[in-house]
C-alpha atoms as a PDB file:
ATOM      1  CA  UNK A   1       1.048 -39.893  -5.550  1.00  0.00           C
ATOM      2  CA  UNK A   2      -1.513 -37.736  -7.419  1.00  0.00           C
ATOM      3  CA  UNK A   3      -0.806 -34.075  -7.674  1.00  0.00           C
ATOM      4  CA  UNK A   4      -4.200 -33.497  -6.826  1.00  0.00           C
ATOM      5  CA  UNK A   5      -4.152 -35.085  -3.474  1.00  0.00           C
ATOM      6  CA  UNK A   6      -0.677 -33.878  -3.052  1.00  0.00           C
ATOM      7  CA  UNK A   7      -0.638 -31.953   0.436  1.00  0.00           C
ATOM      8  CA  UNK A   8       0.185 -28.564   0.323  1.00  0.00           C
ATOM      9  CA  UNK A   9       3.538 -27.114   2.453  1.00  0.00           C
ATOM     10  CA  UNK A  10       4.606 -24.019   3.080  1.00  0.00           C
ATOM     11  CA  UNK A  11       8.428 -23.478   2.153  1.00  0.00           C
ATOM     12  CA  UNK A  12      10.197 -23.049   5.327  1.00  0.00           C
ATOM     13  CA  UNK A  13      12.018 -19.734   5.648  1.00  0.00           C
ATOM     14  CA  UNK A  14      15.163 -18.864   7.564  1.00  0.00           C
ATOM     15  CA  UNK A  15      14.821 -16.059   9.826  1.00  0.00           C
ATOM     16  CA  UNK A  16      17.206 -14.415  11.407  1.00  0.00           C
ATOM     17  CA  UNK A  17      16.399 -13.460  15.238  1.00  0.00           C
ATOM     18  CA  UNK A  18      16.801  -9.774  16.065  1.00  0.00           C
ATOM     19  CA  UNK A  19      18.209  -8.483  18.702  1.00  0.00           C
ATOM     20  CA  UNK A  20      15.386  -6.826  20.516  1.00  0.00           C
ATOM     21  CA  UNK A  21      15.849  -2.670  20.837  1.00  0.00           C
ATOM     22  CA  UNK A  22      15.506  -2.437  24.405  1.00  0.00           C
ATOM     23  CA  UNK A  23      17.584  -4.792  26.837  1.00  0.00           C
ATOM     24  CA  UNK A  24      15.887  -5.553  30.057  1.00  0.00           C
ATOM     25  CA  UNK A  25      19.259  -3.106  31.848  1.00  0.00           C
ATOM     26  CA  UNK A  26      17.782  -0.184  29.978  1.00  0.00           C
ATOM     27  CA  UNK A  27      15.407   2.340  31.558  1.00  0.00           C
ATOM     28  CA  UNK A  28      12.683   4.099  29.426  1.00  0.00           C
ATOM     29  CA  UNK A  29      12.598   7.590  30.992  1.00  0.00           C
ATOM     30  CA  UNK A  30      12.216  10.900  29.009  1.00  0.00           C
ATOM     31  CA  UNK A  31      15.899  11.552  30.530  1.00  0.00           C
ATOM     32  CA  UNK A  32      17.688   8.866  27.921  1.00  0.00           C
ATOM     33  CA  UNK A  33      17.583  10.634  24.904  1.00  0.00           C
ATOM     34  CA  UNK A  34      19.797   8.159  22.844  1.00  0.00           C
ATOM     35  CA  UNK A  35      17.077   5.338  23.941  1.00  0.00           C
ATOM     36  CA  UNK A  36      14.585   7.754  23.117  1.00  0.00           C
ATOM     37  CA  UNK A  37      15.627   9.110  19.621  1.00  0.00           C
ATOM     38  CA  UNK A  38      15.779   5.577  18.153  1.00  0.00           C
ATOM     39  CA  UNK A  39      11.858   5.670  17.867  1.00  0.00           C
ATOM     40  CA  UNK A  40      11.608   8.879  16.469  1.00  0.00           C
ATOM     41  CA  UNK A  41      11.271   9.345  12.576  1.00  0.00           C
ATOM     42  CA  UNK A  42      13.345  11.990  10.849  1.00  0.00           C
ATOM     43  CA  UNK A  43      10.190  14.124  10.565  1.00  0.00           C
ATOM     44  CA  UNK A  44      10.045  13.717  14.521  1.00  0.00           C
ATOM     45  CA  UNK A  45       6.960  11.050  14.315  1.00  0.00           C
ATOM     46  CA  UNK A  46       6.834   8.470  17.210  1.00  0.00           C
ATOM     47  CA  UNK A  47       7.166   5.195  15.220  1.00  0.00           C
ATOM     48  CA  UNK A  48       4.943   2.484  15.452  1.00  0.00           C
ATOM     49  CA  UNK A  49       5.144  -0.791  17.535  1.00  0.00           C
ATOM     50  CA  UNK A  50       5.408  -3.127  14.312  1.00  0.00           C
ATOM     51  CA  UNK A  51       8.485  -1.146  12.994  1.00  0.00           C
ATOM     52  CA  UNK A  52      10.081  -0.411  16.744  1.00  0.00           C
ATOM     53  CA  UNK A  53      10.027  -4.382  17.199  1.00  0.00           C
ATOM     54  CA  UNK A  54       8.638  -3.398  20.819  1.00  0.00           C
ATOM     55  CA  UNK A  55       6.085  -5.309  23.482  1.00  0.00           C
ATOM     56  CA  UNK A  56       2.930  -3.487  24.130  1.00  0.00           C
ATOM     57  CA  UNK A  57       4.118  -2.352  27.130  1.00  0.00           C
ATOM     58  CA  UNK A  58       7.389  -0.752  26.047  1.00  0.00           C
ATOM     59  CA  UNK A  59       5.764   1.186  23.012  1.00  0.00           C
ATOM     60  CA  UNK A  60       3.524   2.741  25.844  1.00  0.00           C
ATOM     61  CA  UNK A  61       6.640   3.492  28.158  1.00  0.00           C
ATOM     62  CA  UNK A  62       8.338   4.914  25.109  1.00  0.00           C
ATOM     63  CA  UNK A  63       5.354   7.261  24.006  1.00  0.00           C
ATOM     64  CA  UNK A  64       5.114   8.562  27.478  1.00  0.00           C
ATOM     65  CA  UNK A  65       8.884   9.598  27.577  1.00  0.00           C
ATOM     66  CA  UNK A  66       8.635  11.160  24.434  1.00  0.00           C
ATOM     67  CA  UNK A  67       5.707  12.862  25.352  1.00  0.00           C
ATOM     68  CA  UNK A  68       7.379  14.059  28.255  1.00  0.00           C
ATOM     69  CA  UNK A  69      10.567  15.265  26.482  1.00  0.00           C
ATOM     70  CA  UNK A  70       8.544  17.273  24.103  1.00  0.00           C
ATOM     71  CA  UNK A  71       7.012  18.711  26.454  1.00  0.00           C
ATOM     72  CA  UNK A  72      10.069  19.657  28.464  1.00  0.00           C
ATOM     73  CA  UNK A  73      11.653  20.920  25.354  1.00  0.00           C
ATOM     74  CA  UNK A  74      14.271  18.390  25.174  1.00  0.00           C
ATOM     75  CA  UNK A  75      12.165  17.209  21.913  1.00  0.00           C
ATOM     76  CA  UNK A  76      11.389  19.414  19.147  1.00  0.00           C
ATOM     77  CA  UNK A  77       7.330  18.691  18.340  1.00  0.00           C
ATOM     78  CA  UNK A  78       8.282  18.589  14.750  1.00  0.00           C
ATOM     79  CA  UNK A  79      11.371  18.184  12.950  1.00  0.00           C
ATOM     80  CA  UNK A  80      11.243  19.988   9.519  1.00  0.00           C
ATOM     81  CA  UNK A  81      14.280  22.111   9.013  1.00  0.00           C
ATOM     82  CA  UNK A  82      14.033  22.510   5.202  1.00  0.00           C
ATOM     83  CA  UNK A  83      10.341  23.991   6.042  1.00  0.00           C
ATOM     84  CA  UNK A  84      11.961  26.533   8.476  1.00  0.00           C
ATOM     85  CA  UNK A  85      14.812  27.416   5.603  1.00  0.00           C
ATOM     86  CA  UNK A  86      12.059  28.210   3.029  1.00  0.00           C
ATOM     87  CA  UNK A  87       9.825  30.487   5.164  1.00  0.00           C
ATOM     88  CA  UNK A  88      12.557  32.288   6.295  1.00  0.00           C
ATOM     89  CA  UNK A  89      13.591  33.515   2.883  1.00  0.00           C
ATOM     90  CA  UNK A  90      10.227  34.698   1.678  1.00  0.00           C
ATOM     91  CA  UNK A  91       8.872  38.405   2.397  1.00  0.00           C
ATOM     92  CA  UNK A  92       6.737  38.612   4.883  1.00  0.00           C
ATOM     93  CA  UNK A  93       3.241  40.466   4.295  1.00  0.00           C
ATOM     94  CA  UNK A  94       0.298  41.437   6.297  1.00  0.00           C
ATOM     95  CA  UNK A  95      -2.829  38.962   5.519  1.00  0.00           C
ATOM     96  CA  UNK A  96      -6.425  40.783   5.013  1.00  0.00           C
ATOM     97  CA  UNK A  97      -7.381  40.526   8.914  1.00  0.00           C
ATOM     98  CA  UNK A  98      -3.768  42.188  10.388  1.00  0.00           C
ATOM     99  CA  UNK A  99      -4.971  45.923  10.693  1.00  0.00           C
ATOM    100  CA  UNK A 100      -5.259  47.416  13.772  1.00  0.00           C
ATOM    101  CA  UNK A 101      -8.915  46.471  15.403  1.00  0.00           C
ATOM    102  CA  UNK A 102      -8.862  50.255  16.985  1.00  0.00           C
ATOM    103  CA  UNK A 103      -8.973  52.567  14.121  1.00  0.00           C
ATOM    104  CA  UNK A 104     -11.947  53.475  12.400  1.00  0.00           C
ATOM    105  CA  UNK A 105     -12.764  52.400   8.591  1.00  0.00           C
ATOM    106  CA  UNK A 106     -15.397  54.503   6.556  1.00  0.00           C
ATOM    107  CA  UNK A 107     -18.115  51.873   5.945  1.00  0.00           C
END
């Protein structure tokens, strides 16, 4: 056979299945926090359907209960400790616009 009119194939691949994230048992409510915090980044980011190996529908579920821990404070909005550490240790100064709005300035 010619090379030229040799039919191309794709070399097959072995995948492994996955185990999918969420069994059907499991409810998504903002109540499960150890269902929850799987799909949260370490910078508290909701993470995205591709990398959460999730159906349309659960992604949506999920982003609702983690809206709805957030907002119940069971979720921090952001996670960045080492940001926290850092602006705690430096001083602490007035900016240009913190004086008092009552006292008079000669113009």
């Amino acid at each position: 056979m010619d090379k030229s009119k040799r039919s191309f194939r794709k070399s097959k691949r072995s995948f492994r299945k996955r185990l999918p994230p969420i069994e059907s048992g499991d409810r998504i409510d903002y109540r499960n926090m150890s269902l929850i915090s799987q799909f949260i980044s370490e910078q508290g980011k909701i993470l995205s359907r591709r990398v959460n190996r999730l159906t349309l529908k659960q992604q949506r579920l999920i982003t609702i209960a983690i809206k709805q821990a957030r907002i119940l404070s069971s979720l921090p909005f952001l996670n960045n400790e080492k940001q926290f550490e850092r602006a705690e240790s430096l001083p602490r100064t007035p900016g240009p616009r913190a004086r008092n709005k009552w006292t008079r300035h000669p113009n």
